[in-house]
C-alpha atoms as a PDB file:
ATOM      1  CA  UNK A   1     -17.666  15.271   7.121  1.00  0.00           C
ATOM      2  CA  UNK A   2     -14.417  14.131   8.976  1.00  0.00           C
ATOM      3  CA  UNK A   3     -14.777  15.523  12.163  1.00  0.00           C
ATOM      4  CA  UNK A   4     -11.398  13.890  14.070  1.00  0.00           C
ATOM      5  CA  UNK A   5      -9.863  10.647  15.386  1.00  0.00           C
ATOM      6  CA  UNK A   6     -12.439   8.889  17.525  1.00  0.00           C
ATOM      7  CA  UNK A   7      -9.837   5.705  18.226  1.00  0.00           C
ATOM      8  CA  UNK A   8      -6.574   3.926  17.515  1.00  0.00           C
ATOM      9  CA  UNK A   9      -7.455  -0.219  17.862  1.00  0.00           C
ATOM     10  CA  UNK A  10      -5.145  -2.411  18.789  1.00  0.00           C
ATOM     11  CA  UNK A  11      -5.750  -6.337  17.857  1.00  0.00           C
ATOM     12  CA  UNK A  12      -4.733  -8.417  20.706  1.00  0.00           C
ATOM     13  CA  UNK A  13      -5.717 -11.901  21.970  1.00  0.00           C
ATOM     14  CA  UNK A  14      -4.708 -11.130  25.805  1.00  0.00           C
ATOM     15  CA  UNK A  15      -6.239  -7.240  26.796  1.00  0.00           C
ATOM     16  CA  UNK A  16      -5.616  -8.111  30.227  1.00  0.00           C
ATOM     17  CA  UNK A  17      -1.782  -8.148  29.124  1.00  0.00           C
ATOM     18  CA  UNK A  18      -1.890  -4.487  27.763  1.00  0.00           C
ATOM     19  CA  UNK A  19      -3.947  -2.712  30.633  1.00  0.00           C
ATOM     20  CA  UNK A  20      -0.689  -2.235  32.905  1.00  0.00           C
ATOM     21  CA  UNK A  21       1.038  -0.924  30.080  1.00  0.00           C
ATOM     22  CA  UNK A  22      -1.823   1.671  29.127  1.00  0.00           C
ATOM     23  CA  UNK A  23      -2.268   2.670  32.624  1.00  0.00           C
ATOM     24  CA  UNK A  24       1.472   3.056  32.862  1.00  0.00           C
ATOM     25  CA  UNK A  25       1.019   5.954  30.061  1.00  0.00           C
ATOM     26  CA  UNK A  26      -2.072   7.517  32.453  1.00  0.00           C
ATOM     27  CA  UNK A  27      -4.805   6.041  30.397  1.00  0.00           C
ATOM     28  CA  UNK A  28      -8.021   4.534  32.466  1.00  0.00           C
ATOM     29  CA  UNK A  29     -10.552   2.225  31.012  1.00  0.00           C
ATOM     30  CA  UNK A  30     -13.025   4.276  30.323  1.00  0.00           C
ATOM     31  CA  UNK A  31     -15.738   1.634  28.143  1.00  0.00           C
ATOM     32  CA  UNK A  32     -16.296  -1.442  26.824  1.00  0.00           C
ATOM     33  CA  UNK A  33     -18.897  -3.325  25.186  1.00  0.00           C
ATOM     34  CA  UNK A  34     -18.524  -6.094  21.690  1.00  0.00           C
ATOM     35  CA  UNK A  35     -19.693  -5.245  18.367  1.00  0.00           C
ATOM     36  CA  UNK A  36     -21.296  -8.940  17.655  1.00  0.00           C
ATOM     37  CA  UNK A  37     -21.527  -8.201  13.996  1.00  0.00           C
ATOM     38  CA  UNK A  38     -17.654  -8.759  13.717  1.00  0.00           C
ATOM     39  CA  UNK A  39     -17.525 -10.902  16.817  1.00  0.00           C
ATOM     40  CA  UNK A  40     -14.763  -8.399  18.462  1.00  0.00           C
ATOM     41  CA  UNK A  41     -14.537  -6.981  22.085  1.00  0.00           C
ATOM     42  CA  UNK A  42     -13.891  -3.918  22.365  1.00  0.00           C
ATOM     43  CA  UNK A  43     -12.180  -2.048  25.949  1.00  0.00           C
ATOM     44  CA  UNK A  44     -11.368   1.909  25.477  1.00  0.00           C
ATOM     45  CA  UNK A  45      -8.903   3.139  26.989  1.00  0.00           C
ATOM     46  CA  UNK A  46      -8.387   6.702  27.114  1.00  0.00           C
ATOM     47  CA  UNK A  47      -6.098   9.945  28.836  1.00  0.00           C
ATOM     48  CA  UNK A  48      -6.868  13.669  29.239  1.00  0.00           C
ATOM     49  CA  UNK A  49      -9.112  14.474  26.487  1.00  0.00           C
ATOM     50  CA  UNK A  50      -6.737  12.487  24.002  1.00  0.00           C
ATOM     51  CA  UNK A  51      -8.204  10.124  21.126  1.00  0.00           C
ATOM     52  CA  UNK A  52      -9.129   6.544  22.627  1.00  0.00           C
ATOM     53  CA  UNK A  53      -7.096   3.405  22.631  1.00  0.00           C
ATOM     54  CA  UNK A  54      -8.966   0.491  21.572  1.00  0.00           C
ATOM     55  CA  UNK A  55      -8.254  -2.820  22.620  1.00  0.00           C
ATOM     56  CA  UNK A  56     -10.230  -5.377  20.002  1.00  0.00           C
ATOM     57  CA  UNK A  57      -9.791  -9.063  20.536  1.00  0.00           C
ATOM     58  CA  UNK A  58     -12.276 -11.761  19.619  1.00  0.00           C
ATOM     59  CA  UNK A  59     -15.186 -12.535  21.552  1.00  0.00           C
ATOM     60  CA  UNK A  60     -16.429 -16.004  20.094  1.00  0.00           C
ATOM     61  CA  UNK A  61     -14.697 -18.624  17.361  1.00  0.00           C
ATOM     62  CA  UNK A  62     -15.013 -17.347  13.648  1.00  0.00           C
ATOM     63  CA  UNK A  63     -14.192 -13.703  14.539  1.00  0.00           C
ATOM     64  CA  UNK A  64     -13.101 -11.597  11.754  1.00  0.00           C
ATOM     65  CA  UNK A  65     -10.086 -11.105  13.943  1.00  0.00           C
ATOM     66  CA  UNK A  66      -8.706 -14.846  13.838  1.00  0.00           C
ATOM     67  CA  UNK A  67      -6.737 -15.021  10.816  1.00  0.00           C
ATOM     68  CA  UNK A  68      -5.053 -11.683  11.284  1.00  0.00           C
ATOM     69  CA  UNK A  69      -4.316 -13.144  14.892  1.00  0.00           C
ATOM     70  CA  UNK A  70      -3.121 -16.118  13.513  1.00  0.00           C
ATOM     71  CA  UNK A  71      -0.991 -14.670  10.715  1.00  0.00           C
ATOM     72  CA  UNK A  72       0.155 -10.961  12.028  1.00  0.00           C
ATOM     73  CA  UNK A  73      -0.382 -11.913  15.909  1.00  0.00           C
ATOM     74  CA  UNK A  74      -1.093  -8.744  17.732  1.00  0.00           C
ATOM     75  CA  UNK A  75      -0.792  -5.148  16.998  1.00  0.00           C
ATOM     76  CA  UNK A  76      -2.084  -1.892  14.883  1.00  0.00           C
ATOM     77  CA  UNK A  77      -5.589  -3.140  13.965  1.00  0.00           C
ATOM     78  CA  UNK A  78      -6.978   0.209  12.103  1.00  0.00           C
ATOM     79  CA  UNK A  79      -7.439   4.180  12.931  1.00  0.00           C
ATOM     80  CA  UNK A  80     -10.832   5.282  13.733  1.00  0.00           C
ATOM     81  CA  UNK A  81     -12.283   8.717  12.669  1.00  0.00           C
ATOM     82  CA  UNK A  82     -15.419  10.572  13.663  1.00  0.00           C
ATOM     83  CA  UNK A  83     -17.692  11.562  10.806  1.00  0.00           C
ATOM     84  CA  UNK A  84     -21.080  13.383  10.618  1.00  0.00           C
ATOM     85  CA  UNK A  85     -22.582  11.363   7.787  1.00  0.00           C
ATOM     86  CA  UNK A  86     -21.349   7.578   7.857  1.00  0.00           C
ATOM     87  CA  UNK A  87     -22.738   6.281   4.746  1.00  0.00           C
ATOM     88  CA  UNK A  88     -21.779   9.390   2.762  1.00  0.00           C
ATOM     89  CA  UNK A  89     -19.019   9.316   4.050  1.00  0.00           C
ATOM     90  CA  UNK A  90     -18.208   6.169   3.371  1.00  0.00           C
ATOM     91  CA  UNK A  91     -19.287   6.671  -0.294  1.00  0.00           C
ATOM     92  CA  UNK A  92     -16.733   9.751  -0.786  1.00  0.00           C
ATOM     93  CA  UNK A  93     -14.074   7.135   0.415  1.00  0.00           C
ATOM     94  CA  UNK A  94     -14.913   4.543  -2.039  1.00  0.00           C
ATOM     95  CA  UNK A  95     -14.834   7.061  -4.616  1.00  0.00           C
ATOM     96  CA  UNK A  96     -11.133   7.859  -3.659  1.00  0.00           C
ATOM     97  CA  UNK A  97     -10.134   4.527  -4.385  1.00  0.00           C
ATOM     98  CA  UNK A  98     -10.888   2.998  -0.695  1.00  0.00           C
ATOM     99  CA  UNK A  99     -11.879  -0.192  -0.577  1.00  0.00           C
ATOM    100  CA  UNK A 100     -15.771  -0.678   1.459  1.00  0.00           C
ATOM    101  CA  UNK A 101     -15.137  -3.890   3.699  1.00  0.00           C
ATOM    102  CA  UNK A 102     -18.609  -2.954   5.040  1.00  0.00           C
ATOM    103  CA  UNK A 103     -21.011  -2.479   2.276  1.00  0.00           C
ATOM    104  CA  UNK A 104     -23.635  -0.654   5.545  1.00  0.00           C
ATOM    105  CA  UNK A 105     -22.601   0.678   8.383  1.00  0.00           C
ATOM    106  CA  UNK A 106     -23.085  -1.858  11.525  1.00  0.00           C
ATOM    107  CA  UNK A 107     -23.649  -1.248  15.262  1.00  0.00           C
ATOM    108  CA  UNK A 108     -20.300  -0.343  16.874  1.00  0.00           C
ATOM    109  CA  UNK A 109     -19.050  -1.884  20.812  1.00  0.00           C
ATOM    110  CA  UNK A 110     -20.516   1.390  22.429  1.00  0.00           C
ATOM    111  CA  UNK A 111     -24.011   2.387  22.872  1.00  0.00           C
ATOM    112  CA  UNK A 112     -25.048   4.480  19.715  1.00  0.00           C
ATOM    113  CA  UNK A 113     -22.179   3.664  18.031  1.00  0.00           C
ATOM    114  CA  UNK A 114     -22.334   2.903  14.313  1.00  0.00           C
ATOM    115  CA  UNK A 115     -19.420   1.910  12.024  1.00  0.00           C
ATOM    116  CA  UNK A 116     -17.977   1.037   8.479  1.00  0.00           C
ATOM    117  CA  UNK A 117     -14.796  -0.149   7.544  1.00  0.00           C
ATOM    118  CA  UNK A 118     -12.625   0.565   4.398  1.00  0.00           C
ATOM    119  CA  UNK A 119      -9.190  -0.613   3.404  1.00  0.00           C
ATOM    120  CA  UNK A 120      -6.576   1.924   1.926  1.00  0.00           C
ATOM    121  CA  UNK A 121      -4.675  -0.751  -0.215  1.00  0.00           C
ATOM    122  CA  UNK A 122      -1.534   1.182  -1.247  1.00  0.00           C
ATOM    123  CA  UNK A 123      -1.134   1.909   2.817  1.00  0.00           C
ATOM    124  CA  UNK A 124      -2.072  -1.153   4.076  1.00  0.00           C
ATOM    125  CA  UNK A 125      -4.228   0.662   6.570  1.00  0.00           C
ATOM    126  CA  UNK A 126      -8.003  -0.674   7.769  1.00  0.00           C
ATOM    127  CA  UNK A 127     -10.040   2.594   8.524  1.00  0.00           C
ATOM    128  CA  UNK A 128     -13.445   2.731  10.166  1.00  0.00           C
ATOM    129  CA  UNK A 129     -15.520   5.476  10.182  1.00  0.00           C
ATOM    130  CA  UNK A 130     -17.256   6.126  13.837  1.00  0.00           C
ATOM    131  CA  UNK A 131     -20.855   8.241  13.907  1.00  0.00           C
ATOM    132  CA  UNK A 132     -22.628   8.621  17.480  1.00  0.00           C
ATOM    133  CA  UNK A 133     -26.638   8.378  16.903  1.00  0.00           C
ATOM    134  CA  UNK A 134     -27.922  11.652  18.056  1.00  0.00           C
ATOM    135  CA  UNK A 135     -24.718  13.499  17.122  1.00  0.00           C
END
């Protein structure tokens, strides 16, 4: 079940660049951790109970973030939603003509954090589904 937006990412190769800008719209950094599945690191940023920004930038060589780097450069990376029930979840997707990029969900940047990707093709828009262990 879709429960909300947990996080808008943002794909940049400098996050240091971006924090005066998100602190200049009242956000604080609020986490960070990497998700060394995808070889990404990850800083949240967040305001007053608002959805998080997250800042995703590659944390070794062969990150699944170079060639969009290389090609797009920085920018929208994918919307993040909260679900109760990842791999379902990301089942019902798939059977709505999403397109799984993870076949399992993975562990996420933050502790007890799980995730899956999927691709809506006619949108050009990565999604990843968030779930919380112990939610």
């Amino acid at each position: 079940m879709l429960l909300g937006i947990d996080h808008i990412g943002l794909i940049t190769g400098a996050p240091a660049d971006l924090a005066p800008f998100l602190a200049a719209l009242g956000m604080a950094r609020t986490d960070d951790g990497t998700a060394d599945d995808y070889g990404v690191a990850c800083e949240f940023w967040q305001g007053q109970g608002e959805p998080a920004v997250e800042l995703v930038s590659p944390s070794r060589p062969g990150s699944v973030l170079d060639t969009r780097l290389a090609s797009g450069g920085p920018g929208l990376h994918h919307i993040a939603f909260r679900v109760n029930g990842l791999r379902s979840e990301l089942d019902r997707l798939r059977g709505r003509g999403f397109t799984a990029v993870d076949a399992e969900p993975r562990a996420g940047a933050r502790p007890g954090m799980f995730v899956a990707f999927a691709y809506l093709r006619p949108a050009g828009l990565l999604v990843e589904l968030v779930e919380y262990l112990g939610e």
